[in-house]
PDB file of N, CA and C in Angstrom:
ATOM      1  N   UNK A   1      35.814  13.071  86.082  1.00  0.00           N
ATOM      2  CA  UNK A   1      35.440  12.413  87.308  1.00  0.00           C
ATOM      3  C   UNK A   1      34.733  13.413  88.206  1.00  0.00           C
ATOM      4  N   UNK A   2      33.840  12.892  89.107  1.00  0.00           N
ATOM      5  CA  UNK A   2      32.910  14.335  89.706  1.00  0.00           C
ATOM      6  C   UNK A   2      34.003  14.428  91.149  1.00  0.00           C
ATOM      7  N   UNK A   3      33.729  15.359  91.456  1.00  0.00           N
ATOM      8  CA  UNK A   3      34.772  15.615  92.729  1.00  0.00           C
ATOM      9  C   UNK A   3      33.541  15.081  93.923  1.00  0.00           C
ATOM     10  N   UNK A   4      33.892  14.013  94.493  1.00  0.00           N
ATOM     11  CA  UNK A   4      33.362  13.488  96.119  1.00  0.00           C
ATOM     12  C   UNK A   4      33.741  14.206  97.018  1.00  0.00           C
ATOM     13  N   UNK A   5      32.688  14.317  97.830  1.00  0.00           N
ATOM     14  CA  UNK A   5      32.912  14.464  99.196  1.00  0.00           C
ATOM     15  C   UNK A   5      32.799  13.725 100.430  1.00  0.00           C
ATOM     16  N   UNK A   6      32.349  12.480 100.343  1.00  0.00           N
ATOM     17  CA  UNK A   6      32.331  11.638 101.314  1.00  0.00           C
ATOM     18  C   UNK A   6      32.820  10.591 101.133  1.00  0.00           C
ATOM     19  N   UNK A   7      32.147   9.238 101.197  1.00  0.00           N
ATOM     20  CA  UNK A   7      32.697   8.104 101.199  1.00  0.00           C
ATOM     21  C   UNK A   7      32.524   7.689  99.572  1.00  0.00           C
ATOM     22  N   UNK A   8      34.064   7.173  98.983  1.00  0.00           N
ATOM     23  CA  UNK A   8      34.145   6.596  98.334  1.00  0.00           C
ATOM     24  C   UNK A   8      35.486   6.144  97.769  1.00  0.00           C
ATOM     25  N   UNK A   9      35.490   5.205  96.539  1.00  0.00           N
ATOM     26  CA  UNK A   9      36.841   4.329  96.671  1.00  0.00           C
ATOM     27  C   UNK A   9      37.874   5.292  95.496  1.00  0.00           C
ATOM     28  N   UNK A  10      39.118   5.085  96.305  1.00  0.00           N
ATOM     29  CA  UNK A  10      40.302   5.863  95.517  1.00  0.00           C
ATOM     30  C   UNK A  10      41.360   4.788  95.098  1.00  0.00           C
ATOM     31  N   UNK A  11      42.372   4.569  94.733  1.00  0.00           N
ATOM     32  CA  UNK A  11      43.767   4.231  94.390  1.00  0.00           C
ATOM     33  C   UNK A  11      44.841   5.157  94.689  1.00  0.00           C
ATOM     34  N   UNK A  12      45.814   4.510  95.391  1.00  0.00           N
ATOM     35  CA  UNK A  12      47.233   4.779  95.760  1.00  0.00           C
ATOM     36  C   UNK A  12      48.294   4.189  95.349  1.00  0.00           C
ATOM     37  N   UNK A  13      49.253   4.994  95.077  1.00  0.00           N
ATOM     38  CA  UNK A  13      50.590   4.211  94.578  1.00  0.00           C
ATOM     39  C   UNK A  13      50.898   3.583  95.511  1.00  0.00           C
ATOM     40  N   UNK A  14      51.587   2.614  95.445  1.00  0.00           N
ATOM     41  CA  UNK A  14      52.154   1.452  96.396  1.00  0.00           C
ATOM     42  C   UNK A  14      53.521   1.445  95.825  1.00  0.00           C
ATOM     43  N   UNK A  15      54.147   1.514  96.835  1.00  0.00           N
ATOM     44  CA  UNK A  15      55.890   1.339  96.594  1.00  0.00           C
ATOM     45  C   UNK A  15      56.614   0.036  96.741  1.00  0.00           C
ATOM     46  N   UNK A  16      57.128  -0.384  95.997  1.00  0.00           N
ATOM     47  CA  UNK A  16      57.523  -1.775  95.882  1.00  0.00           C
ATOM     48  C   UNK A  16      58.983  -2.269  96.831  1.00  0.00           C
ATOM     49  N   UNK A  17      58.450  -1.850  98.129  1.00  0.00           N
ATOM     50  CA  UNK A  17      59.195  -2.157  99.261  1.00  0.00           C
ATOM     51  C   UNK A  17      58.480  -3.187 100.397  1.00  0.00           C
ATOM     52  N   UNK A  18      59.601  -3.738 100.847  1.00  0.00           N
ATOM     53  CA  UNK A  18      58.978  -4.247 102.114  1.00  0.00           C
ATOM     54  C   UNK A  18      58.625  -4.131 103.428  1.00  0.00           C
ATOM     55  N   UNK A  19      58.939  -2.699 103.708  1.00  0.00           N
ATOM     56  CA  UNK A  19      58.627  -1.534 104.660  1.00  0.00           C
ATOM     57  C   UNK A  19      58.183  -0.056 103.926  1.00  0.00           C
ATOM     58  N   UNK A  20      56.888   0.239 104.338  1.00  0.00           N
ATOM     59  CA  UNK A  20      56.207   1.557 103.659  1.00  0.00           C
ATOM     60  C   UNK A  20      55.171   2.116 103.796  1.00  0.00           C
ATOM     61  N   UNK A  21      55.095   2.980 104.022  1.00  0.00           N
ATOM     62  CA  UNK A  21      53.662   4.068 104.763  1.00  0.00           C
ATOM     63  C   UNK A  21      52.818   4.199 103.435  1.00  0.00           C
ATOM     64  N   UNK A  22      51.657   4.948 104.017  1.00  0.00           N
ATOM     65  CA  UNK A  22      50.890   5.102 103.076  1.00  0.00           C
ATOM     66  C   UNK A  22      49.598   6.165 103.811  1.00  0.00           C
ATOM     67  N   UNK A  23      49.796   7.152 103.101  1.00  0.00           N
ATOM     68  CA  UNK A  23      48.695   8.461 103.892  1.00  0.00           C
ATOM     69  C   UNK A  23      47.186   8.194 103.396  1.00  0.00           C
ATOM     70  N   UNK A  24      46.606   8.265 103.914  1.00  0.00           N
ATOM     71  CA  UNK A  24      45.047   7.141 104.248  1.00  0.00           C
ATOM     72  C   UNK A  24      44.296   8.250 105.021  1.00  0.00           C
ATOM     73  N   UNK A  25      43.253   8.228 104.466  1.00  0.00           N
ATOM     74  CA  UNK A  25      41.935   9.122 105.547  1.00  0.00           C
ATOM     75  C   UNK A  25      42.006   8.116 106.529  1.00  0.00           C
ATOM     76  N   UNK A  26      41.595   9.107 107.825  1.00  0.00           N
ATOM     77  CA  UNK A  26      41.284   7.573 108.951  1.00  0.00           C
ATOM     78  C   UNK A  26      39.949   6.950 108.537  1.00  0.00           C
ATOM     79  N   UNK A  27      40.182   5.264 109.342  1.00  0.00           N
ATOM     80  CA  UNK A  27      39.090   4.517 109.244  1.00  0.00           C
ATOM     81  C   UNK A  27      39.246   3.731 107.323  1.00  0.00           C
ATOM     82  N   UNK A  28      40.243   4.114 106.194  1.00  0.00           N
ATOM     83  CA  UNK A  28      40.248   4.226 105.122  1.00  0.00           C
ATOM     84  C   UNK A  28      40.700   2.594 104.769  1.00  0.00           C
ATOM     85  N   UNK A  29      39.541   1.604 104.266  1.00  0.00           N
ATOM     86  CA  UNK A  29      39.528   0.363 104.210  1.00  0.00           C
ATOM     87  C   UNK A  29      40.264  -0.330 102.879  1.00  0.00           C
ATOM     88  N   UNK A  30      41.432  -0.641 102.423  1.00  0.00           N
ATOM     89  CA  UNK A  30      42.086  -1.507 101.323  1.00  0.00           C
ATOM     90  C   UNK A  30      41.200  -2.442 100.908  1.00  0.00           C
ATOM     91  N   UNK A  31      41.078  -2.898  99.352  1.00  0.00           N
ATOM     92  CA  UNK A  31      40.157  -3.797  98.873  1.00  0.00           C
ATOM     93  C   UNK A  31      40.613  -4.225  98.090  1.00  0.00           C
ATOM     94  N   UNK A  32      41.850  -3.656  97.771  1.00  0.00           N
ATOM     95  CA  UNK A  32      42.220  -4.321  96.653  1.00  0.00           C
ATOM     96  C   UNK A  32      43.564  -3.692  96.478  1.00  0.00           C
ATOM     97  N   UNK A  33      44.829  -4.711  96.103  1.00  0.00           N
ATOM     98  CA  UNK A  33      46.179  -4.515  95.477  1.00  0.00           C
ATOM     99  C   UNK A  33      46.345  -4.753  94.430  1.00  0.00           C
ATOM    100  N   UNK A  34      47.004  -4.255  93.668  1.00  0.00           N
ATOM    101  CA  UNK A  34      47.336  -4.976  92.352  1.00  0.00           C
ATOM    102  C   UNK A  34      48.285  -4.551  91.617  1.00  0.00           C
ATOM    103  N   UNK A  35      49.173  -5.017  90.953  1.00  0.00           N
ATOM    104  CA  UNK A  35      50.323  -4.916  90.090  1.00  0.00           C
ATOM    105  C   UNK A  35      49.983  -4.526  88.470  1.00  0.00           C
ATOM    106  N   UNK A  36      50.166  -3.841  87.897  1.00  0.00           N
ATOM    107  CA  UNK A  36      49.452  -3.237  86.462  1.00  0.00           C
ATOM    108  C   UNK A  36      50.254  -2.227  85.994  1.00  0.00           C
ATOM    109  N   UNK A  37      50.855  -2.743  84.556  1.00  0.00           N
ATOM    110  CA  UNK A  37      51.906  -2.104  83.943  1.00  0.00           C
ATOM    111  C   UNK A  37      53.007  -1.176  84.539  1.00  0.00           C
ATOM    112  N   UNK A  38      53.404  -2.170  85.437  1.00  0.00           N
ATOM    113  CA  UNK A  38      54.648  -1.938  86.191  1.00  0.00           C
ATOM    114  C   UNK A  38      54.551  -1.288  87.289  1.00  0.00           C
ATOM    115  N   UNK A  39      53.462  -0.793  87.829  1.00  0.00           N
ATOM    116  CA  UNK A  39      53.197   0.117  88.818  1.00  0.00           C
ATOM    117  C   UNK A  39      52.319  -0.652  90.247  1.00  0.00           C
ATOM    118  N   UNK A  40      52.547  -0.925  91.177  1.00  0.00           N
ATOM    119  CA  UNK A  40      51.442  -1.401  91.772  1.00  0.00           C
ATOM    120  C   UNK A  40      50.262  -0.200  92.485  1.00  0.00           C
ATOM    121  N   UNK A  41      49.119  -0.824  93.327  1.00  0.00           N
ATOM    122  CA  UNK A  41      48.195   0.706  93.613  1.00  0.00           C
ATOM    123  C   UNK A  41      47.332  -0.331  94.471  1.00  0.00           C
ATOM    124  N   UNK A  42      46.805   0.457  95.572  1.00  0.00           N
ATOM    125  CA  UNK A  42      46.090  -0.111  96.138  1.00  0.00           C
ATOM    126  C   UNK A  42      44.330   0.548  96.415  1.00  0.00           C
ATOM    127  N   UNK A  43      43.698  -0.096  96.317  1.00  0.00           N
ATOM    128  CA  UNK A  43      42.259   1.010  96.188  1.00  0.00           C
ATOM    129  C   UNK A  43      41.599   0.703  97.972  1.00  0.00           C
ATOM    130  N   UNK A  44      41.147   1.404  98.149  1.00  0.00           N
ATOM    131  CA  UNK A  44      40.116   1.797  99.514  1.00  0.00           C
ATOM    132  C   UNK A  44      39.232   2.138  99.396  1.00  0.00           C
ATOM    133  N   UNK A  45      38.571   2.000  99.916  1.00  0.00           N
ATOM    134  CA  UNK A  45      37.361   3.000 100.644  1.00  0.00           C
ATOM    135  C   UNK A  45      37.234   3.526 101.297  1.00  0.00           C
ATOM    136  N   UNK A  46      37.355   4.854 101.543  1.00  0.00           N
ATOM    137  CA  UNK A  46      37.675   5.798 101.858  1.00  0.00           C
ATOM    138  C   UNK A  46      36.436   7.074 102.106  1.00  0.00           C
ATOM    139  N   UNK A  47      36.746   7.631 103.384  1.00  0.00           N
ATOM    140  CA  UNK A  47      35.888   8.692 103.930  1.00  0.00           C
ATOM    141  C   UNK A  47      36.455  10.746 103.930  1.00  0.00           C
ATOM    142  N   UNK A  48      36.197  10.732 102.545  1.00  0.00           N
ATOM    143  CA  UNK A  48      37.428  12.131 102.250  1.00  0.00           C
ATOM    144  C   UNK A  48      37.167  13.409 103.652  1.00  0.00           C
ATOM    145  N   UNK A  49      36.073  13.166 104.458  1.00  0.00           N
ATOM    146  CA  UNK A  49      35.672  14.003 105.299  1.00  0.00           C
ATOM    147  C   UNK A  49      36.639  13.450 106.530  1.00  0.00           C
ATOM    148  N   UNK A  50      37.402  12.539 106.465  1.00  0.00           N
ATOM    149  CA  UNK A  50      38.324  12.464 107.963  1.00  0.00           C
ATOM    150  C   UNK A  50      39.464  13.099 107.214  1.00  0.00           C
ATOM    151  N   UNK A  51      40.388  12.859 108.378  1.00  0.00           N
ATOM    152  CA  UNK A  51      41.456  13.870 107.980  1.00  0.00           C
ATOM    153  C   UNK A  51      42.727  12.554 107.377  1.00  0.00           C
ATOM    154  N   UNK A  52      43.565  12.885 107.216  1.00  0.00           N
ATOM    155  CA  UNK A  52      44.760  11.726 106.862  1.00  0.00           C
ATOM    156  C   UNK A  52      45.198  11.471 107.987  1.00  0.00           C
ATOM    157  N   UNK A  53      45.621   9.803 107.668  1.00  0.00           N
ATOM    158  CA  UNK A  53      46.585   9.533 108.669  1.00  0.00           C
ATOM    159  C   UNK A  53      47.970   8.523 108.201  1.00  0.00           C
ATOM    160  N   UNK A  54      48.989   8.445 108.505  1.00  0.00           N
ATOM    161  CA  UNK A  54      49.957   7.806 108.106  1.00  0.00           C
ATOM    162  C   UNK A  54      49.664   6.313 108.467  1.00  0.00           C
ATOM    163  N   UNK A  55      49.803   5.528 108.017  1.00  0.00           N
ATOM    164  CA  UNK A  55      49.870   4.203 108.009  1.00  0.00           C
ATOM    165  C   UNK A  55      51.272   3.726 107.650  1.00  0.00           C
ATOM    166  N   UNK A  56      51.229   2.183 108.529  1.00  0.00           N
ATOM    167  CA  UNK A  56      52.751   1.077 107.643  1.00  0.00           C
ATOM    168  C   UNK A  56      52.055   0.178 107.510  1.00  0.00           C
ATOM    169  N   UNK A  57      52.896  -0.495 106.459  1.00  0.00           N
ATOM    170  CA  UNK A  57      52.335  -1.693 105.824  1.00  0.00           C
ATOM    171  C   UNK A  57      53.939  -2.516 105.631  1.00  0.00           C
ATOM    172  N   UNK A  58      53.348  -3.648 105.978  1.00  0.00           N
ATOM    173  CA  UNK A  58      54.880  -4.523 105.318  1.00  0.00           C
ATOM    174  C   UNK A  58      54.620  -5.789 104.229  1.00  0.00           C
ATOM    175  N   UNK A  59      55.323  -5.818 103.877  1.00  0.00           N
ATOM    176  CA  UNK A  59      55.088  -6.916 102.405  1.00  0.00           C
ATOM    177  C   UNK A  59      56.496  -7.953 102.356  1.00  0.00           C
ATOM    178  N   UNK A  60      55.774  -9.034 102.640  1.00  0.00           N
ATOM    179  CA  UNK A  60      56.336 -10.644 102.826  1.00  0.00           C
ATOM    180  C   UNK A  60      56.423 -11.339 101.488  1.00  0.00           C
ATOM    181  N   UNK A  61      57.925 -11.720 100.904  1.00  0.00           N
ATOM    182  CA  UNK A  61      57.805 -12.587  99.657  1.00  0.00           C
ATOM    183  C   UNK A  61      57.690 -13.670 100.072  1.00  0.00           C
ATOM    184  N   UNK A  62      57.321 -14.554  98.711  1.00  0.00           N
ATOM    185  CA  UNK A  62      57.008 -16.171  99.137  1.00  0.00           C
ATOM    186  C   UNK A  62      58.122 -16.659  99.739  1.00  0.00           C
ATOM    187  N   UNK A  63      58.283 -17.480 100.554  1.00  0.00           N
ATOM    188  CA  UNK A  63      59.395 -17.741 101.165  1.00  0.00           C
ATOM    189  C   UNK A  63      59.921 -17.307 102.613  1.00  0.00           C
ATOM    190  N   UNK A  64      59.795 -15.905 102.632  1.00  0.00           N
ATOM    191  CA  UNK A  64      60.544 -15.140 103.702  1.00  0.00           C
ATOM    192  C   UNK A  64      60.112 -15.303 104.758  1.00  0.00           C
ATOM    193  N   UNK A  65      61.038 -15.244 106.284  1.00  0.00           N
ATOM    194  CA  UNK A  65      60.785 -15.153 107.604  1.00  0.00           C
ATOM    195  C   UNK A  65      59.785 -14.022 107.956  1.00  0.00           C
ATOM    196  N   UNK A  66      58.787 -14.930 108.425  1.00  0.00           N
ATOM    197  CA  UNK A  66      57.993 -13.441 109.264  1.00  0.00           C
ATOM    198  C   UNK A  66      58.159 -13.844 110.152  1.00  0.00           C
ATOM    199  N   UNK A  67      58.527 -12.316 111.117  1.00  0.00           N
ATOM    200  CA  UNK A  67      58.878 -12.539 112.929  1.00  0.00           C
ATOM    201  C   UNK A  67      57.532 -12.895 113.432  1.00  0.00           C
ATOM    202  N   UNK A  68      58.335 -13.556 114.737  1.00  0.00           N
ATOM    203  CA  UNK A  68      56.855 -14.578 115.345  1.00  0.00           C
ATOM    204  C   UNK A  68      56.125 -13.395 115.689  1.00  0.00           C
ATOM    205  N   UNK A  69      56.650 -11.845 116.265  1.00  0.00           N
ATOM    206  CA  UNK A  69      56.303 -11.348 116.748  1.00  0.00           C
ATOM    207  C   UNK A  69      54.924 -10.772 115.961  1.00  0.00           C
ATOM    208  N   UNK A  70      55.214 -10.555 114.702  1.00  0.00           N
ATOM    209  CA  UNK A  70      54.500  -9.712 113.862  1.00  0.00           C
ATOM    210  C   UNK A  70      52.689 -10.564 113.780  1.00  0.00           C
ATOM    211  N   UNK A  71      51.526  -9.565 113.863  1.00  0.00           N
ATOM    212  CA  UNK A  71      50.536  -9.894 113.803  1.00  0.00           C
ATOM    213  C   UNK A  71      50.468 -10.097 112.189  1.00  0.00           C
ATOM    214  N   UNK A  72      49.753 -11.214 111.714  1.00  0.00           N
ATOM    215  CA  UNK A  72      49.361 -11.537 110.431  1.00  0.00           C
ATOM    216  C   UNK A  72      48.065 -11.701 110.268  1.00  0.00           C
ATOM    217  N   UNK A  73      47.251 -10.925 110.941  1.00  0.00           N
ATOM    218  CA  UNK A  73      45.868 -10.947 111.090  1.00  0.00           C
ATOM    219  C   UNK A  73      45.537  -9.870 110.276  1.00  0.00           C
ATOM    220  N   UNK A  74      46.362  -8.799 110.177  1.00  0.00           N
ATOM    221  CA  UNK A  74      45.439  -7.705 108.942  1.00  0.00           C
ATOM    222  C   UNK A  74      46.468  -8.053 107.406  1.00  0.00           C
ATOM    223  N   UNK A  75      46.094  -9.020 106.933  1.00  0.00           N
ATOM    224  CA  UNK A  75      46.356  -8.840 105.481  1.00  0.00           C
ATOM    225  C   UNK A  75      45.427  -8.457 105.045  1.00  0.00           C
ATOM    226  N   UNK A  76      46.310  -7.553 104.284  1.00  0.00           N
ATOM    227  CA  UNK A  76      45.714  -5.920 102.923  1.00  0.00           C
ATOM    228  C   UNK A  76      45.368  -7.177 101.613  1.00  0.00           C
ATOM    229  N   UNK A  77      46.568  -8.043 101.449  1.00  0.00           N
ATOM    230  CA  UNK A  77      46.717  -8.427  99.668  1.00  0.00           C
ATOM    231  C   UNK A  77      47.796  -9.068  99.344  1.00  0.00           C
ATOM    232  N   UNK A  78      47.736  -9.196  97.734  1.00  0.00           N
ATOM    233  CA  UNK A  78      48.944  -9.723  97.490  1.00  0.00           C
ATOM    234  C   UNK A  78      49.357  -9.228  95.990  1.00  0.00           C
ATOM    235  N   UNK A  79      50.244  -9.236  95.851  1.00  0.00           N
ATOM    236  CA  UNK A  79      50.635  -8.672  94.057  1.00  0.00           C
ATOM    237  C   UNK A  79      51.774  -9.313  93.827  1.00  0.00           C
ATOM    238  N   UNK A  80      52.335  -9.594  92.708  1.00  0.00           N
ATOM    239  CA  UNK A  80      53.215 -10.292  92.006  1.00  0.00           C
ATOM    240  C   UNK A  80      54.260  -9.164  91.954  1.00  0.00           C
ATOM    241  N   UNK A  81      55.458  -9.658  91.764  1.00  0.00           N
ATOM    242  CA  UNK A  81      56.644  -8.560  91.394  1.00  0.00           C
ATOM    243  C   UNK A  81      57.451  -9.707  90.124  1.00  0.00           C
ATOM    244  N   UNK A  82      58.475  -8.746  89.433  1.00  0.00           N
ATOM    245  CA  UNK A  82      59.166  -9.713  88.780  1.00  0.00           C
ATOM    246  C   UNK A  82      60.290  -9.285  89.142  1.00  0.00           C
ATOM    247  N   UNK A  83      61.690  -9.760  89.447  1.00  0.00           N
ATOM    248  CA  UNK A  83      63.265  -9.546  89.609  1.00  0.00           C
ATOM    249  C   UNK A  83      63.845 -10.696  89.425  1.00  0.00           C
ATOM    250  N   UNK A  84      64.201 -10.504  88.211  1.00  0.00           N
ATOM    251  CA  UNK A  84      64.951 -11.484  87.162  1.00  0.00           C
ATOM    252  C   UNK A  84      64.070 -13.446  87.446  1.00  0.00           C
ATOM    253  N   UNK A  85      62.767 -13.213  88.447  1.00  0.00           N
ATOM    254  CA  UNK A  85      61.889 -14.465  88.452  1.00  0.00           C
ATOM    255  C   UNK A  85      60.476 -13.547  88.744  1.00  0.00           C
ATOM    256  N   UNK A  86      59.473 -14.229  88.509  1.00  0.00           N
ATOM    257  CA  UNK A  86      58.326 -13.970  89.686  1.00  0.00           C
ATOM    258  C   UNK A  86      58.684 -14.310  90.820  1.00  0.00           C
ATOM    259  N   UNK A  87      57.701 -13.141  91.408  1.00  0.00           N
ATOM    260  CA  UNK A  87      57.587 -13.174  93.364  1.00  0.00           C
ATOM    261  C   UNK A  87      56.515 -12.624  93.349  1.00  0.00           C
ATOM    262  N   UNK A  88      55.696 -12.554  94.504  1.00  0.00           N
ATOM    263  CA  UNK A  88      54.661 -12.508  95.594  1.00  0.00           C
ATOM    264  C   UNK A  88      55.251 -12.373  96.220  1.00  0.00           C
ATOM    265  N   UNK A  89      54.459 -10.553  96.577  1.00  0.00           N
ATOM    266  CA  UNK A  89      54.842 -10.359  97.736  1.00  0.00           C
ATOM    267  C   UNK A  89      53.162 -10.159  98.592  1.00  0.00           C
ATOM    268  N   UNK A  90      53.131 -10.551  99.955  1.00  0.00           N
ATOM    269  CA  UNK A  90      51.969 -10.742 100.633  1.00  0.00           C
ATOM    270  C   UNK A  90      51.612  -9.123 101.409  1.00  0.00           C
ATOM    271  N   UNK A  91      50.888  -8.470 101.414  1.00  0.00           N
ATOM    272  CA  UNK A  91      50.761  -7.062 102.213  1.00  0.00           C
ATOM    273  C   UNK A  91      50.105  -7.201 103.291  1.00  0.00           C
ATOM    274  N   UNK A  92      50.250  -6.886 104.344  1.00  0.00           N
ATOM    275  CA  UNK A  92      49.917  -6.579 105.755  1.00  0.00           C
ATOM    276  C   UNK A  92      50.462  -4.942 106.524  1.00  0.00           C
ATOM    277  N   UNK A  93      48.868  -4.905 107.007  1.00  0.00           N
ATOM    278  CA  UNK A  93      48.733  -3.319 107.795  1.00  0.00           C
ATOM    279  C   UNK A  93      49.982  -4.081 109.376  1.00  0.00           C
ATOM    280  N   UNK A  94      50.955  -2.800 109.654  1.00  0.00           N
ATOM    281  CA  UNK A  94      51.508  -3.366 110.784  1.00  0.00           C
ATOM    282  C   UNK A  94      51.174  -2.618 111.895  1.00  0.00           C
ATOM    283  N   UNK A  95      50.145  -2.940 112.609  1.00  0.00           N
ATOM    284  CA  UNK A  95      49.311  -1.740 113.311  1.00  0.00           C
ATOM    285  C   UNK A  95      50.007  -2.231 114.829  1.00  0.00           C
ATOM    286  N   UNK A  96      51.473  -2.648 115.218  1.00  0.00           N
ATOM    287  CA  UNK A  96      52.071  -2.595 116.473  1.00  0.00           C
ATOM    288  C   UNK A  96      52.136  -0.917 116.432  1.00  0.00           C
TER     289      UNK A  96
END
């Protein structure tokens, strides 16, 4: 792979929680989630010339209460999980 220096798209592990950070160049745009041989990962686009920044993200299964409070305006995605059924879980940046 050639080593970049500016803008371009990476993959991150994604942790299969429903509260979880994720260290991100700033400005660093999600395009895609996905679940793939057991691992999920999320890809960006990404500007390797900013510096990192911590991000949260929360992830909603089908079904579950989201607080009224919570903005649902930045959904990231969605990926499947399995525990003893399928689930979907929905991803959203929680930028309170």
């Amino acid at each position: 792979m050639a080593n970049p220096t500016g803008r371009t798209i990476f993959k991150y592990p994604v942790p299969s929680l429903e509260d979880f950070h994720l260290s991100l160049p700033k400005g660093a745009q999600i395009i895609r989630i996905d679940h793939i041989d057991g691992f999920t990962w999320a890809w960006a686009v990404v500007d390797l010339r900013q510096p990192c920044t911590r991000r949260r993200f929360r992830a909603f299964k089908t079904g579950a209460t989201i607080p009224d409070t919570f903005d649902t305006s930045s959904y990231v995605g969605f990926y499947p999980i399995f525990v003893q059924q399928e689930l979907g879980l929905y991803v959203f940046e929680d930028k309170a």
